[in-house]
N, C-alpha and C. Protein backbone atom coordinates (compact mmCIF):
# COMPACT_ATOMS: atom_id res chain seq x y z
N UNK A 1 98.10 99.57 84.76
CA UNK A 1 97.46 99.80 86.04
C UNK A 1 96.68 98.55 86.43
N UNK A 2 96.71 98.11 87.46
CA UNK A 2 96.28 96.86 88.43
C UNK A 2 94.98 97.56 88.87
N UNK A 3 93.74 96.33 88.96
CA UNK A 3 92.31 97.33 89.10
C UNK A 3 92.39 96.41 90.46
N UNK A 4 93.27 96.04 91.35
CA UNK A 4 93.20 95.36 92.81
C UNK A 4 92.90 96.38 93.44
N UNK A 5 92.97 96.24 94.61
CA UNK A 5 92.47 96.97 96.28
C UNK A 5 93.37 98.35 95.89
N UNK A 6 93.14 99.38 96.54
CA UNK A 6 93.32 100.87 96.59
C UNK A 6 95.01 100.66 97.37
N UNK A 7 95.47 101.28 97.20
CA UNK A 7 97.13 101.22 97.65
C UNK A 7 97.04 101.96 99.01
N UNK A 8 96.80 101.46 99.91
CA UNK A 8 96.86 102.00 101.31
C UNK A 8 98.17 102.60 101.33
N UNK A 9 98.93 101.67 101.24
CA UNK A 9 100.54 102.56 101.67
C UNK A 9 100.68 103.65 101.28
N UNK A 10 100.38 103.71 99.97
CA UNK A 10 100.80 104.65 98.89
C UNK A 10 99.76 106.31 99.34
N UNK A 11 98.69 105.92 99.63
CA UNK A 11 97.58 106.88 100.17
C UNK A 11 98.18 107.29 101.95
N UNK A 12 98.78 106.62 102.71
CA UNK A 12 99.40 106.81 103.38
C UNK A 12 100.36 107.60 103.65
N UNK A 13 101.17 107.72 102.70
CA UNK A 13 102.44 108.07 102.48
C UNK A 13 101.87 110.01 101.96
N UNK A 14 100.63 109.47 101.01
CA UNK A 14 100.74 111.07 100.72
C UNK A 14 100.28 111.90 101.50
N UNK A 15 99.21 111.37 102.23
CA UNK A 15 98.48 112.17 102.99
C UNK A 15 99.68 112.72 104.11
N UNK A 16 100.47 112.92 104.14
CA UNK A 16 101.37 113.06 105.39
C UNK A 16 101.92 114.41 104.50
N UNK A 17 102.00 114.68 102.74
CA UNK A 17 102.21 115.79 101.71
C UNK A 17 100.92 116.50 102.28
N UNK A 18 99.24 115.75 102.12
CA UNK A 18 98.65 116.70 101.93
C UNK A 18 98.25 117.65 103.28
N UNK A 19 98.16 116.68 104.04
CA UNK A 19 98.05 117.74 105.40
C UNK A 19 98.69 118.30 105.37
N UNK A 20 100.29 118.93 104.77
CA UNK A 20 100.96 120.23 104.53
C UNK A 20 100.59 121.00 103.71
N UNK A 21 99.56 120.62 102.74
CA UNK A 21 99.14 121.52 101.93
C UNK A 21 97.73 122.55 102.61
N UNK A 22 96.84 121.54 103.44
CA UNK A 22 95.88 122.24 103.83
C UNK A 22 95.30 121.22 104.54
N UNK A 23 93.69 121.64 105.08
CA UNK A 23 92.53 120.60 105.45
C UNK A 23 92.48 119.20 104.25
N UNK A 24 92.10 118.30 104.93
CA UNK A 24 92.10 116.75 104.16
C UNK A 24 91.05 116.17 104.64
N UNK A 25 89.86 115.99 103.48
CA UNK A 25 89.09 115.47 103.55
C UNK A 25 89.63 113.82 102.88
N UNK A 26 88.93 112.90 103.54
CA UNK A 26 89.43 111.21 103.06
C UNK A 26 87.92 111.24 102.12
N UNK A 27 87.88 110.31 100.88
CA UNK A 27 87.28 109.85 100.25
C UNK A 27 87.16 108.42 100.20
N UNK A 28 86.29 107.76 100.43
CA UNK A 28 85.87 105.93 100.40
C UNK A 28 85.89 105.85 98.64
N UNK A 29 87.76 104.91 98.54
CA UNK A 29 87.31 104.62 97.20
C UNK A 29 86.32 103.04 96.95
N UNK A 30 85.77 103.25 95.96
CA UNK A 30 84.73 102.32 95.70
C UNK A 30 84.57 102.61 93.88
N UNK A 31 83.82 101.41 93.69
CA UNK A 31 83.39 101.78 92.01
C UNK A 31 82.52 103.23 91.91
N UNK A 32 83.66 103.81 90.68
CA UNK A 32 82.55 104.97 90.47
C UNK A 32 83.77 106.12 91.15
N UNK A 33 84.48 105.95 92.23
CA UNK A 33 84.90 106.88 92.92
C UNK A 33 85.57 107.50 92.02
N UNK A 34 85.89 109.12 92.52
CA UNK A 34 86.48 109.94 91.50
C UNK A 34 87.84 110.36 92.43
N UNK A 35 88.09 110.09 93.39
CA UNK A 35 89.32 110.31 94.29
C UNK A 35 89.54 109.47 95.43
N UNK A 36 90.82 109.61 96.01
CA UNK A 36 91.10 109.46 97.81
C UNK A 36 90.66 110.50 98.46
N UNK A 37 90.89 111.36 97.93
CA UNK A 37 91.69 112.62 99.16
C UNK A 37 90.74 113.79 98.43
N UNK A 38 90.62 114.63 99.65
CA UNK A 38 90.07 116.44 99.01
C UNK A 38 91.41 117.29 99.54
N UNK A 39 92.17 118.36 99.18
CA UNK A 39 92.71 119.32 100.02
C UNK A 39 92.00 120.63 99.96
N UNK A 40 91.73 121.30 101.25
CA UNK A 40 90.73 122.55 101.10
C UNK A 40 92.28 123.31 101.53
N UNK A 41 92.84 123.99 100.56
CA UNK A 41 94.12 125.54 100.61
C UNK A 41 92.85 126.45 101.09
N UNK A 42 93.48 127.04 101.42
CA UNK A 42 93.11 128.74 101.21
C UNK A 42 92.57 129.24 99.99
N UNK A 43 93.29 129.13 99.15
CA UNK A 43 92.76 130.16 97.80
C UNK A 43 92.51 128.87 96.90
N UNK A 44 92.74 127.45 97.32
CA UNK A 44 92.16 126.70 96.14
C UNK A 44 91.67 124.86 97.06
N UNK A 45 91.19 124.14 96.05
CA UNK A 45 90.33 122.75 96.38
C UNK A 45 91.32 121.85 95.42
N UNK A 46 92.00 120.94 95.96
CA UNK A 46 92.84 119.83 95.39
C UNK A 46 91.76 118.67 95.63
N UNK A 47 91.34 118.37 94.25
CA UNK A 47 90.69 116.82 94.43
C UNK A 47 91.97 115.70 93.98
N UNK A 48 92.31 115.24 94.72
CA UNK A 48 93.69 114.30 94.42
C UNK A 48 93.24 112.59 94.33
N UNK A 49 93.99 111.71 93.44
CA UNK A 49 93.69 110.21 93.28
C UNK A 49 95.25 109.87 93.17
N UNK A 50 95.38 108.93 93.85
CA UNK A 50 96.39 108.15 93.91
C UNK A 50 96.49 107.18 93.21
N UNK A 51 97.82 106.82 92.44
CA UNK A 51 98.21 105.47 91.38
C UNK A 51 99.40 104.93 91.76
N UNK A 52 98.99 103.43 91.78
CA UNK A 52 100.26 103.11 92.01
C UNK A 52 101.15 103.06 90.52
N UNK A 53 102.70 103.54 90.41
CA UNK A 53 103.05 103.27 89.26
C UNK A 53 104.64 102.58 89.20
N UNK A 54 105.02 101.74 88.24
CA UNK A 54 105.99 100.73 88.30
C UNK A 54 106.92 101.49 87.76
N UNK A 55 106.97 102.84 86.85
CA UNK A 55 107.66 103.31 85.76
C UNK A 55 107.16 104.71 86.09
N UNK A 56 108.42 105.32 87.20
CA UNK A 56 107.29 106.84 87.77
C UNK A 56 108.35 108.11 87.18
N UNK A 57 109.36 107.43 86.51
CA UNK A 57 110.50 108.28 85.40
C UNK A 57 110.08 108.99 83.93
N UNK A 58 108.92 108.55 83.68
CA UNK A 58 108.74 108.54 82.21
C UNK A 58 108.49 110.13 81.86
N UNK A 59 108.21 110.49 80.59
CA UNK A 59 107.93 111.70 79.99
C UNK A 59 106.20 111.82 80.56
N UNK A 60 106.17 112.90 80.30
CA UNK A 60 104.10 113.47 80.92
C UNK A 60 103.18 112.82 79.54
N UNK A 61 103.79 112.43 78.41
CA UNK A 61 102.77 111.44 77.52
C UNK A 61 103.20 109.91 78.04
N UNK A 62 104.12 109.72 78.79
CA UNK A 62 104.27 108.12 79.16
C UNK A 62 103.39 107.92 80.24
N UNK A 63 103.09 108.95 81.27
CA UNK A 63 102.31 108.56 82.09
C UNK A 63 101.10 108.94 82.08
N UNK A 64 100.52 109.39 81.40
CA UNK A 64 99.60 109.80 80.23
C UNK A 64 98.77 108.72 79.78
N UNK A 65 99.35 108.11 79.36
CA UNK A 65 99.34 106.44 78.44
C UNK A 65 99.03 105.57 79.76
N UNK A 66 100.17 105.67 80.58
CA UNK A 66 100.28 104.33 81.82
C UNK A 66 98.81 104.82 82.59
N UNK A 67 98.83 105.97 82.66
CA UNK A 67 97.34 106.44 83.89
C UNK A 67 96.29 106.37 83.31
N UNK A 68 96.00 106.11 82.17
CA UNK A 68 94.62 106.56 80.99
C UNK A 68 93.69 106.31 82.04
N UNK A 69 93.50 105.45 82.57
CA UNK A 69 92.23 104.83 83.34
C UNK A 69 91.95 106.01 84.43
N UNK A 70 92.74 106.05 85.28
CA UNK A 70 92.70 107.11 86.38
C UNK A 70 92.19 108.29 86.00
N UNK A 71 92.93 108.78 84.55
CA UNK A 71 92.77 110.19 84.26
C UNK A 71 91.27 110.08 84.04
N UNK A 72 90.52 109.44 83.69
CA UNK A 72 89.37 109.32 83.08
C UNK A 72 88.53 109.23 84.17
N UNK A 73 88.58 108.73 85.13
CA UNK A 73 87.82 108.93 86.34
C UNK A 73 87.89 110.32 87.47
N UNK A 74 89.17 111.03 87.20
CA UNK A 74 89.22 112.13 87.72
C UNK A 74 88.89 112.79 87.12
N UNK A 75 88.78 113.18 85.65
CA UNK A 75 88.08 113.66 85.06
C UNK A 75 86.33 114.12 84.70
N UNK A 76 85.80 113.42 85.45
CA UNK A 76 84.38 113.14 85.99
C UNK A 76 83.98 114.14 86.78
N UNK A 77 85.05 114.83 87.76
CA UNK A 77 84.93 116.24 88.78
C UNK A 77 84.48 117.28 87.91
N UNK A 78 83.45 117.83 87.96
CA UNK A 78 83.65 119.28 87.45
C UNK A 78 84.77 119.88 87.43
N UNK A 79 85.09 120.78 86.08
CA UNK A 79 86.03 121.57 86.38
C UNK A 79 85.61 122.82 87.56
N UNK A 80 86.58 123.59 87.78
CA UNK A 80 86.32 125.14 88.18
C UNK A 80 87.14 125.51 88.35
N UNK A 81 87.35 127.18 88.65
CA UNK A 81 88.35 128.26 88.83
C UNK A 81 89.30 127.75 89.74
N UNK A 82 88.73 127.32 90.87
CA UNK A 82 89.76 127.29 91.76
C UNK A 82 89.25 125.93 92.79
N UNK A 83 89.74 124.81 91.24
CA UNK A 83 89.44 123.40 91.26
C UNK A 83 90.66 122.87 90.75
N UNK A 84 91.16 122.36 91.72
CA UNK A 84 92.66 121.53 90.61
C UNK A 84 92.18 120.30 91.24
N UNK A 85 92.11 119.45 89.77
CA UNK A 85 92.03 118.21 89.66
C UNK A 85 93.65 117.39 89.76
N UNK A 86 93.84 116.12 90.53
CA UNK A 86 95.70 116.18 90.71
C UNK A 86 95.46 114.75 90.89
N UNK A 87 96.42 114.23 90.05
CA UNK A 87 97.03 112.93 90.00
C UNK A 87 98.42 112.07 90.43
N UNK A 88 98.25 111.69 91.88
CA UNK A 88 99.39 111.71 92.46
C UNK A 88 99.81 110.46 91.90
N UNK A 89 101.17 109.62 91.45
CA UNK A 89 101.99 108.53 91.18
C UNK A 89 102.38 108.24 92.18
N UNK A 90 102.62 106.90 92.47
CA UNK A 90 103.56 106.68 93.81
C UNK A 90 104.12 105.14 93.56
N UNK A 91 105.67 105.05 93.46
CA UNK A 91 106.29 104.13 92.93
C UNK A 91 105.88 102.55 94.55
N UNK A 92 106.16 101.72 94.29
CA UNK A 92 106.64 100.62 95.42
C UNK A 92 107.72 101.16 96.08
N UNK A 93 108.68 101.77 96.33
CA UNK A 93 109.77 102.36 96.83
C UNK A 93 109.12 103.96 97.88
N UNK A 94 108.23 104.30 97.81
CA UNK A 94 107.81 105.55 98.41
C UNK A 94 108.02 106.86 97.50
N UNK A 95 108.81 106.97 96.44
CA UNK A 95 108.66 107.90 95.84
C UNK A 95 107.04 108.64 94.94
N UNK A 96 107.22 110.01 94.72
CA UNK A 96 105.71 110.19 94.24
C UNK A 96 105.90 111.30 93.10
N UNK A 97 105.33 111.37 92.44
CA UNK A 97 105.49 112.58 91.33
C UNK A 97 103.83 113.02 91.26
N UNK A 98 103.93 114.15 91.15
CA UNK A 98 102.73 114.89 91.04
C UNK A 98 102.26 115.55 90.12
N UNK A 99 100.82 115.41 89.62
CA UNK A 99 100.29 116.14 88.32
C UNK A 99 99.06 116.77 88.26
N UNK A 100 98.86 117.75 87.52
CA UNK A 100 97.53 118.82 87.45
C UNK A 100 96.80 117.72 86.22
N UNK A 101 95.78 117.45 86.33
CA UNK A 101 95.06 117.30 85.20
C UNK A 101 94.31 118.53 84.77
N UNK A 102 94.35 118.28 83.11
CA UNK A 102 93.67 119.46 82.51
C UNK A 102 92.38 118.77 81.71
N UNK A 103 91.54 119.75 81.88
CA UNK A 103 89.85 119.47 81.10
C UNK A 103 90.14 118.60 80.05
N UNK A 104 91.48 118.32 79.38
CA UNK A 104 91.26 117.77 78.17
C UNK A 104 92.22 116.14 78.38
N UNK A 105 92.43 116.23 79.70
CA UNK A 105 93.44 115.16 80.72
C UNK A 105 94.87 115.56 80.18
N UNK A 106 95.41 116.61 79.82
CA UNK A 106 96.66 116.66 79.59
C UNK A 106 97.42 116.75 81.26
N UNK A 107 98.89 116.34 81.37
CA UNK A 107 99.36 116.58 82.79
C UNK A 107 99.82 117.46 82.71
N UNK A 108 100.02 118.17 83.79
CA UNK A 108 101.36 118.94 83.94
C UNK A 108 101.86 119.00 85.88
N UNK A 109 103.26 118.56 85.60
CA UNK A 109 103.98 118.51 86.75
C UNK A 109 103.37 119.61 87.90
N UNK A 110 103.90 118.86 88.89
CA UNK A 110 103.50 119.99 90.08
C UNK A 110 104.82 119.41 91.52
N UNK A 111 105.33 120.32 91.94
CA UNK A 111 106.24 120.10 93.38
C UNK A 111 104.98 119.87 94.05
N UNK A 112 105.62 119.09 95.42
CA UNK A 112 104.75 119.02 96.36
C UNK A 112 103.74 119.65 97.31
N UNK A 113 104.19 120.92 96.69
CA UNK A 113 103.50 122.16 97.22
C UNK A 113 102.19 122.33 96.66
N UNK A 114 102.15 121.59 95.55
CA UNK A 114 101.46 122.01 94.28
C UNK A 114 101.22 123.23 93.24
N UNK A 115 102.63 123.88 93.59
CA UNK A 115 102.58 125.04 92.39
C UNK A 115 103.45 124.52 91.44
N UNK A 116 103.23 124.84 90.22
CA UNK A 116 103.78 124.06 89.07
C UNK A 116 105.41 123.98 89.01
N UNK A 117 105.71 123.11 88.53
CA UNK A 117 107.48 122.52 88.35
C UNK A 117 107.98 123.51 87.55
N UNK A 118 107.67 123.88 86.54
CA UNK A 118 107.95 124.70 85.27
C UNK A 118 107.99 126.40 86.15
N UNK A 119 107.29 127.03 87.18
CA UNK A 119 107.08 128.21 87.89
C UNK A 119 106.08 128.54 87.46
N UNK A 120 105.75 128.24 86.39
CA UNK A 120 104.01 129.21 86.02
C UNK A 120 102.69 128.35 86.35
N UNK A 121 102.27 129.55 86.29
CA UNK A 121 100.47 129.34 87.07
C UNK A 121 100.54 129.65 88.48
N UNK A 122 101.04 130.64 88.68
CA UNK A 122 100.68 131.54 90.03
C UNK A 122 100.43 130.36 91.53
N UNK A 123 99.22 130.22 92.29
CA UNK A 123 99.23 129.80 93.14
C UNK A 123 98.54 128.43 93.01
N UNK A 124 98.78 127.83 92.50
CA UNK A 124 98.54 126.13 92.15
C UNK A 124 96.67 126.20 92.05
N UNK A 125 96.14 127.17 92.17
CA UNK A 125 94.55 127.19 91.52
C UNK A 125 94.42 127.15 90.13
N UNK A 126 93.34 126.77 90.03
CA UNK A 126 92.78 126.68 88.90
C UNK A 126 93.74 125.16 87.65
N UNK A 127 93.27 125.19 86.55
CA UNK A 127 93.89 123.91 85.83
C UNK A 127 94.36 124.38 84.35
N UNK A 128 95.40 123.65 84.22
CA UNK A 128 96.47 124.27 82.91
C UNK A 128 95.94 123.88 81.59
C-alpha cells in the first residue's frame, strides 16, 4: 500500500455503488482518518475506506496481508449491532471487490449490495 494522496478516482467510482446502497455521508481523509465514505441503509451504517490495490484476485488472507494498514485504521470505529465496518479494493482498471471487516480484522466478501458473497448474514448488518 502507497501512503500518497487518497485515490480520488477510485472514491469516485464507488460512491456511484454507494449512493445505491443508501444516504452518503463524504469523510475528509486526513491523518488519523478512519474512512471516505458513511452509508446510512435503513436497517444498517456502512463505514467504508477505500484502497487502492495492484493484486485485487488474491485469497481473503492475501488481502489481509496487502491491506494490514487500512484494516487497522478502520478498525478504530467502534464496533456495533448494526455497524458494518467495509473495506472497499479498487484495482487501476475500475474494478472493486468488497469486504466486511470483523472486530478481530478478519474479511469477509460482500456483493455490491453488501450482503455477503457466501448468502449468510441476513441483511448486510452487523459484522462476521
Amino acid at each position: 500500500m502507497t501512503r500518497g494522496p487518497p485515490p480520488q478516482s477510485a472514491i469516485d467510482d464507488a460512491l456511484k455503488i454507494a449512493w445505491a446502497r443508501g444516504f452518503v455521508t463524504l469523510c475528509q481523509r486526513c491523518r488519523g482518518s478512519a474512512c471516505d465514505f458513511v452509508i446510512h441503509a435503513v436497517t444498517y451504517t456502512a463505514v467504508v475506506m477505500i484502497v487502492r490495490s495492484r493484486r485485487l484476485h488474491g485469497t481473503l488472507a492475501e488481502m489481509q496481508v496487502q491491506c494490514a494498514e487500512p484494516l487497522a485504521q478502520i478498525q478504530l470505529v467502534p464496533q456495533g449491532l448494526c455497524r458494518s465496518l467495509e473495506l472497499w479494493a479498487c484495482s487501476p482498471y475500475g474494478g472493486i471487490r468488497f469486504f466486511r471487516v470483523s472486530g478481530t480484522g478478519c474479511l469477509a466478501e460482500l456483493r455490491r449490495d453488501g450482503e455477503p458473497l457466501d448468502g449468510v448474514g441476513g441483511n448486510g448488518a452487523g459484522v462476521t
